[in-house]
PDB file of N, CA and C in Angstrom:
ATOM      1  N   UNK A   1      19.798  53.700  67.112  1.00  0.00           N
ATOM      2  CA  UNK A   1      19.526  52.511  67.897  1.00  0.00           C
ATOM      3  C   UNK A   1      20.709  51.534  67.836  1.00  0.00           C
ATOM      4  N   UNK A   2      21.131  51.435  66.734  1.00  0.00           N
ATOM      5  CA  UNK A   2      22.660  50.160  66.405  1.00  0.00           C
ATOM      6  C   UNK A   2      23.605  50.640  67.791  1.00  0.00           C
ATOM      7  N   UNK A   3      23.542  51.876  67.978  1.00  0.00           N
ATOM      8  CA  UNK A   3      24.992  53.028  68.501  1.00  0.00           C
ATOM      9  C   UNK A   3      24.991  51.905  70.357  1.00  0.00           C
ATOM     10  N   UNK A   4      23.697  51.852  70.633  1.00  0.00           N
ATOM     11  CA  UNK A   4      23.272  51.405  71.958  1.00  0.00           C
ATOM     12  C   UNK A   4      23.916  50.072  71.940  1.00  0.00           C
ATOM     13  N   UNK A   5      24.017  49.038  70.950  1.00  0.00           N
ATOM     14  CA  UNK A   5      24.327  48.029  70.758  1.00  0.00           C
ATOM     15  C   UNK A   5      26.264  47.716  70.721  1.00  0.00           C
ATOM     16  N   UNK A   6      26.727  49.147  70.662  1.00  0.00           N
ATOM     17  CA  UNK A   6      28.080  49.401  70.633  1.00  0.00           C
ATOM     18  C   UNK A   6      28.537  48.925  71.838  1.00  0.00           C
ATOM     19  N   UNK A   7      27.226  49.847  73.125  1.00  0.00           N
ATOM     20  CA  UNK A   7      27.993  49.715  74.311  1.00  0.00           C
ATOM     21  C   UNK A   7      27.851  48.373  75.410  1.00  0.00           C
ATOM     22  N   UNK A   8      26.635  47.260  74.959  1.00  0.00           N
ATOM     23  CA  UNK A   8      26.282  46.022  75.249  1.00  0.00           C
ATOM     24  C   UNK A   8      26.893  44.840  74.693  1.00  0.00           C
ATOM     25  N   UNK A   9      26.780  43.986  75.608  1.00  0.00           N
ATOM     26  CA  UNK A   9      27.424  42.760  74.495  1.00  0.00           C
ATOM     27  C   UNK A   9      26.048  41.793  74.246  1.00  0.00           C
ATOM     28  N   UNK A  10      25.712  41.688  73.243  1.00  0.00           N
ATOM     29  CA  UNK A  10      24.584  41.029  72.900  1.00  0.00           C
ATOM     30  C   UNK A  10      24.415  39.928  73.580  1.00  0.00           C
ATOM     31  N   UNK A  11      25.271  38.846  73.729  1.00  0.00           N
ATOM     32  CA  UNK A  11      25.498  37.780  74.074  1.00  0.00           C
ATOM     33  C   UNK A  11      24.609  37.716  75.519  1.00  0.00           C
ATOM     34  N   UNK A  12      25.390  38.390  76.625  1.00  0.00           N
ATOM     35  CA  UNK A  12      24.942  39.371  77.691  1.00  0.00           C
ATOM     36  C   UNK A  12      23.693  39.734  78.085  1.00  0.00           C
ATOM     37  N   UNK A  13      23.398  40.301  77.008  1.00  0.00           N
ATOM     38  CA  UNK A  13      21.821  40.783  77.544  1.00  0.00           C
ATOM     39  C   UNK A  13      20.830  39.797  77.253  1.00  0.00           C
ATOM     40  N   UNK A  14      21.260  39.049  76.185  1.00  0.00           N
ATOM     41  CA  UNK A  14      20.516  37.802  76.064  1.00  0.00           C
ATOM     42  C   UNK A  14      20.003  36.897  76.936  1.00  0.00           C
ATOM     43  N   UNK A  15      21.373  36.704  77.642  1.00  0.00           N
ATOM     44  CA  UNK A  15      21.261  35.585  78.632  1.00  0.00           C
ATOM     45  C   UNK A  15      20.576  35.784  80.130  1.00  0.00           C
ATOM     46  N   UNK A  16      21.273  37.445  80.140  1.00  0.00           N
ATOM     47  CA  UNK A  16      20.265  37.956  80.789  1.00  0.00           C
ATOM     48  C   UNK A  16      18.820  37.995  80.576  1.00  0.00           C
ATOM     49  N   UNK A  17      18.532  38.342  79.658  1.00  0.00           N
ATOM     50  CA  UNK A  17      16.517  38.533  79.504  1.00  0.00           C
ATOM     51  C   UNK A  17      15.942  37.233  79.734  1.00  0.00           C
ATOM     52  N   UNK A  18      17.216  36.246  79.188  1.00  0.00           N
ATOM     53  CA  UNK A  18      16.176  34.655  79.349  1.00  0.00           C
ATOM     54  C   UNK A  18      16.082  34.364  80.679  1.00  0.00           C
ATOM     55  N   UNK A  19      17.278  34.824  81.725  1.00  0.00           N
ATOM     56  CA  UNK A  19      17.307  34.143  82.928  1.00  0.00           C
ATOM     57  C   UNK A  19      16.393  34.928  83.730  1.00  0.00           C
ATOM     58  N   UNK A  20      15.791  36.859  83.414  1.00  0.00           N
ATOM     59  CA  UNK A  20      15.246  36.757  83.911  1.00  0.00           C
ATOM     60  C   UNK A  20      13.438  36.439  83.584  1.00  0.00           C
ATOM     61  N   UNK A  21      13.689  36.416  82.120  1.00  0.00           N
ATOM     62  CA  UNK A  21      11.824  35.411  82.156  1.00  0.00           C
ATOM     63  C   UNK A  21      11.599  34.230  83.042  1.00  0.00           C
ATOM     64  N   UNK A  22      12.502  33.255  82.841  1.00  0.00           N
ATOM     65  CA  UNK A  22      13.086  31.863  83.141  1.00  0.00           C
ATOM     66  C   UNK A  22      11.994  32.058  84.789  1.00  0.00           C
ATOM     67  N   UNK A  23      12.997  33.322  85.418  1.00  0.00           N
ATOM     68  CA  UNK A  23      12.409  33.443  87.029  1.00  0.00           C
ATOM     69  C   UNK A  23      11.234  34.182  87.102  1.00  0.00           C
ATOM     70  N   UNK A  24      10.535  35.078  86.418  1.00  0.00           N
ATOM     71  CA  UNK A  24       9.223  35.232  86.651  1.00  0.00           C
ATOM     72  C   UNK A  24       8.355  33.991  86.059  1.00  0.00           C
ATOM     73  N   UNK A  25       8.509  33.319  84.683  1.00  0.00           N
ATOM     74  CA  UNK A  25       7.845  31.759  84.862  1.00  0.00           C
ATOM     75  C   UNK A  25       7.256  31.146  85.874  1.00  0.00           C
ATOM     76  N   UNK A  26       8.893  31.054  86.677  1.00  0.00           N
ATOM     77  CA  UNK A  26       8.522  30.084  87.318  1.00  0.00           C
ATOM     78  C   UNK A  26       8.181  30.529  88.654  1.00  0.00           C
ATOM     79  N   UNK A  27       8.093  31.793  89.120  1.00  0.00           N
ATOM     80  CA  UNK A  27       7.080  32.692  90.400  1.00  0.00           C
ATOM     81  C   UNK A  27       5.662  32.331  90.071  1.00  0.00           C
ATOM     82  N   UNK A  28       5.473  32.857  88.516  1.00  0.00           N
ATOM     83  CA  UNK A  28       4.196  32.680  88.704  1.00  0.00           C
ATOM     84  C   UNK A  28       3.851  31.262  88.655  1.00  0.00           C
ATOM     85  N   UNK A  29       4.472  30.121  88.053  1.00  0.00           N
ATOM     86  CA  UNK A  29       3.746  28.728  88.256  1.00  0.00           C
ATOM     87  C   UNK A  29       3.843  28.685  89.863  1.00  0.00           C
ATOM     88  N   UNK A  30       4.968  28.686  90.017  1.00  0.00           N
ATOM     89  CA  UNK A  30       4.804  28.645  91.719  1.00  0.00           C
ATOM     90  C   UNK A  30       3.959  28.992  92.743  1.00  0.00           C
ATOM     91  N   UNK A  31       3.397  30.735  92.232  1.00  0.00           N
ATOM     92  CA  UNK A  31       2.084  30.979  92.938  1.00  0.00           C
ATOM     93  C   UNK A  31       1.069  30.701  92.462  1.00  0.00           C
ATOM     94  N   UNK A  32       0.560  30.015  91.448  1.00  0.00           N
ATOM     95  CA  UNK A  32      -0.123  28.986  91.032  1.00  0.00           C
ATOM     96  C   UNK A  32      -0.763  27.901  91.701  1.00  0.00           C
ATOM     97  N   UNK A  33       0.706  27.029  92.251  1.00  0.00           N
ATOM     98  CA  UNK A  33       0.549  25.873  92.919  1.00  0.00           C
ATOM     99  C   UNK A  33       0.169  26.271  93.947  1.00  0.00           C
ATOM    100  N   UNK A  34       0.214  27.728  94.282  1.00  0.00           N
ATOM    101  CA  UNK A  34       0.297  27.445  96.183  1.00  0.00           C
ATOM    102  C   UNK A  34      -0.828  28.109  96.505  1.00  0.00           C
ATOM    103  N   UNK A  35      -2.178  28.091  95.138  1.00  0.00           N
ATOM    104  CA  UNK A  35      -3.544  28.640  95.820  1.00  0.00           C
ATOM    105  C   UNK A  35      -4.432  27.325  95.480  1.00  0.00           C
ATOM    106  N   UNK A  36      -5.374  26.863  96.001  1.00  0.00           N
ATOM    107  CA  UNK A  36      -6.613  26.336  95.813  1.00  0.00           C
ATOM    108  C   UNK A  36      -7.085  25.690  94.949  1.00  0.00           C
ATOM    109  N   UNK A  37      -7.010  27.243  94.181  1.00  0.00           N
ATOM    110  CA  UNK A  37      -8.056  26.793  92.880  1.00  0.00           C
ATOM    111  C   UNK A  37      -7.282  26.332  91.452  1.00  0.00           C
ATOM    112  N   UNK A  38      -6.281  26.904  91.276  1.00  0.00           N
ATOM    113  CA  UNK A  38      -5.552  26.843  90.668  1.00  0.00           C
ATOM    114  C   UNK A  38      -4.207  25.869  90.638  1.00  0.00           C
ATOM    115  N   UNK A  39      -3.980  24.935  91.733  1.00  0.00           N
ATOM    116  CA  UNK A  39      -3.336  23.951  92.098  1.00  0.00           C
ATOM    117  C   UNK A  39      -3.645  22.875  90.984  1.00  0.00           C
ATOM    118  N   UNK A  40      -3.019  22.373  89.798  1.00  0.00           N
ATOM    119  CA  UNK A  40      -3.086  21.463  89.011  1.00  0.00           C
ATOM    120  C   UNK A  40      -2.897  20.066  89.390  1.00  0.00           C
ATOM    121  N   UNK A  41      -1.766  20.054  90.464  1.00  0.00           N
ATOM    122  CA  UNK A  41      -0.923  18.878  91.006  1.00  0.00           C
ATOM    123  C   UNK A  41      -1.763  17.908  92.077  1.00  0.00           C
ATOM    124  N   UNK A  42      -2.691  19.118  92.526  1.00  0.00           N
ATOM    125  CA  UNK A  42      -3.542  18.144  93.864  1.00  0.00           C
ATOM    126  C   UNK A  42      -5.177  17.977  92.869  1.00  0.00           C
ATOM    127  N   UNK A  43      -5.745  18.324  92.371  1.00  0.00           N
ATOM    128  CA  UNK A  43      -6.799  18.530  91.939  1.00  0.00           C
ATOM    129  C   UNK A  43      -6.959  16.658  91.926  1.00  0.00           C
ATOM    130  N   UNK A  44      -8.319  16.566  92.861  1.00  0.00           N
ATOM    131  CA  UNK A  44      -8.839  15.532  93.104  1.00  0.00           C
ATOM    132  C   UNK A  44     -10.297  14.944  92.126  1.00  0.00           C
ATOM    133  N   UNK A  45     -10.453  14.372  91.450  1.00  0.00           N
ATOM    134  CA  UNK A  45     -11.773  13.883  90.706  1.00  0.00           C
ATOM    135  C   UNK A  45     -13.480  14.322  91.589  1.00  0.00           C
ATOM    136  N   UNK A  46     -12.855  13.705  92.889  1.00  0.00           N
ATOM    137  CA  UNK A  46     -14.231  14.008  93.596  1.00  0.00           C
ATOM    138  C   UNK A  46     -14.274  15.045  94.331  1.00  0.00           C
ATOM    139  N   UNK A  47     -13.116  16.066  94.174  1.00  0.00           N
ATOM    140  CA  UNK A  47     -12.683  17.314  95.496  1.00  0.00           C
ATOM    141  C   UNK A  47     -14.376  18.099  94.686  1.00  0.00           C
ATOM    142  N   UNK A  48     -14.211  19.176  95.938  1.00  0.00           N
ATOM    143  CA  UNK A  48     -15.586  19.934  95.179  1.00  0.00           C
ATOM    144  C   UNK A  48     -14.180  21.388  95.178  1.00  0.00           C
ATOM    145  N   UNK A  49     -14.620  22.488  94.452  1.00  0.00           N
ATOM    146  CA  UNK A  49     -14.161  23.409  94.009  1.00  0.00           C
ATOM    147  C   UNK A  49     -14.450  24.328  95.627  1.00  0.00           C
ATOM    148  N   UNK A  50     -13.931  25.322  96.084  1.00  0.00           N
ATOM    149  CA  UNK A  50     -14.526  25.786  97.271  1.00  0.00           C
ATOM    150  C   UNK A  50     -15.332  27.051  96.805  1.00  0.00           C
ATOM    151  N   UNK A  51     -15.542  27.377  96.228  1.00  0.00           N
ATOM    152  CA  UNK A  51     -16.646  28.377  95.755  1.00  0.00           C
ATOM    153  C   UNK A  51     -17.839  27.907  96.022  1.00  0.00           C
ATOM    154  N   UNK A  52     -18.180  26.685  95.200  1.00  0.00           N
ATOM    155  CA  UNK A  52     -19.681  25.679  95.209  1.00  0.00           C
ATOM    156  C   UNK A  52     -19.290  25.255  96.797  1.00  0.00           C
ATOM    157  N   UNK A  53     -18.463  24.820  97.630  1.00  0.00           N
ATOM    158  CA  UNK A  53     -18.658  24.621  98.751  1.00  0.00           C
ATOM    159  C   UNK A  53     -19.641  25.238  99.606  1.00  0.00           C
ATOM    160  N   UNK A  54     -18.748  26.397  99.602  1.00  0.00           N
ATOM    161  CA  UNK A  54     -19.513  27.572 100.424  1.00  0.00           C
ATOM    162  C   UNK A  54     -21.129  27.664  99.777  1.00  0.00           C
ATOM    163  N   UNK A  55     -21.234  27.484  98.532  1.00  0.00           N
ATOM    164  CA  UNK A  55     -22.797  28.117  97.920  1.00  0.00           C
ATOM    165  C   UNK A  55     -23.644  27.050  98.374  1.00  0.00           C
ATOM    166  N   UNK A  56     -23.383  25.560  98.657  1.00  0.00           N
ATOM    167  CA  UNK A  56     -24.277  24.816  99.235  1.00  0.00           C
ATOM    168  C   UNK A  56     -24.288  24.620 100.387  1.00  0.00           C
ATOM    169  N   UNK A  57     -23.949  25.092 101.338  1.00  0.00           N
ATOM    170  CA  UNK A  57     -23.819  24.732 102.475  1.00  0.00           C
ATOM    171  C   UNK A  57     -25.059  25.987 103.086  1.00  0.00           C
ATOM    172  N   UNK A  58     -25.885  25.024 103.911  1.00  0.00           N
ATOM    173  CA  UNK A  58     -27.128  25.488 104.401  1.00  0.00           C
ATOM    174  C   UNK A  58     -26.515  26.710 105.672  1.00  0.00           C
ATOM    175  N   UNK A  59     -27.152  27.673 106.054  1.00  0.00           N
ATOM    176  CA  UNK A  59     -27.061  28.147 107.279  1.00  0.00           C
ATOM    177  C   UNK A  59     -28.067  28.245 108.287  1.00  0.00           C
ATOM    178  N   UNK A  60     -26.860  27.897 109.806  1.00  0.00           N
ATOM    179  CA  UNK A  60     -27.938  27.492 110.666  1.00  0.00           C
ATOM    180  C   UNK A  60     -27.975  28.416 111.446  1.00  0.00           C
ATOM    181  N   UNK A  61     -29.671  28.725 111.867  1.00  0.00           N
ATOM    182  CA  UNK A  61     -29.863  30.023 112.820  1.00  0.00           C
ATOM    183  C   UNK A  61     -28.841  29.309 114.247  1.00  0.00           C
ATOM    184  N   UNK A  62     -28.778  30.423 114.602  1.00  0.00           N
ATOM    185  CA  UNK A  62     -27.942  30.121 116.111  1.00  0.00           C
ATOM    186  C   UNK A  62     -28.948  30.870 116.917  1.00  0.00           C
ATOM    187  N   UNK A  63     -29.220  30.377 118.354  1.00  0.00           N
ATOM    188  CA  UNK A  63     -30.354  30.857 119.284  1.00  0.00           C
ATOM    189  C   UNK A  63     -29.268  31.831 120.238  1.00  0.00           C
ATOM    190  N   UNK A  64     -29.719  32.905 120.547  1.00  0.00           N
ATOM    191  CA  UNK A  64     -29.321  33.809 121.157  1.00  0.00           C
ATOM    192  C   UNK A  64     -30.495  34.144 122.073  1.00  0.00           C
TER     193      UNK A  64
END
């Protein structure tokens, strides 16, 4: 295993692995923000959740 380390430069792959966690982080906060439910930034005190939306909302026959 050391032998593999011969042909890398540590330094290198380092900076690499952080930059690429760094960018899946921040994909996933990003697709985070950009659903609904999971939006931290807009979340309103009196918003209702849209799950319970839909579950209270009566349905009306339609006449055909």
């Amino acid at each position: 295993m050391w032998r593999i380390w011969l042909q890398f430069d540590i330094r290198r792959v380092l900076v690499g692995l952080h930059v690429v966690l760094a960018l899946l982080a921040f994909t996933i906060h990003f697709l985070l923000l950009s659903t609904e439910r999971y939006n931290w930034l807009d979340n309103h005190p009196d918003a209702k959740p849209a799950a319970s939306a839909m579950i209270e909302q009566p349905e009306t026959p339609t006449l055909s």
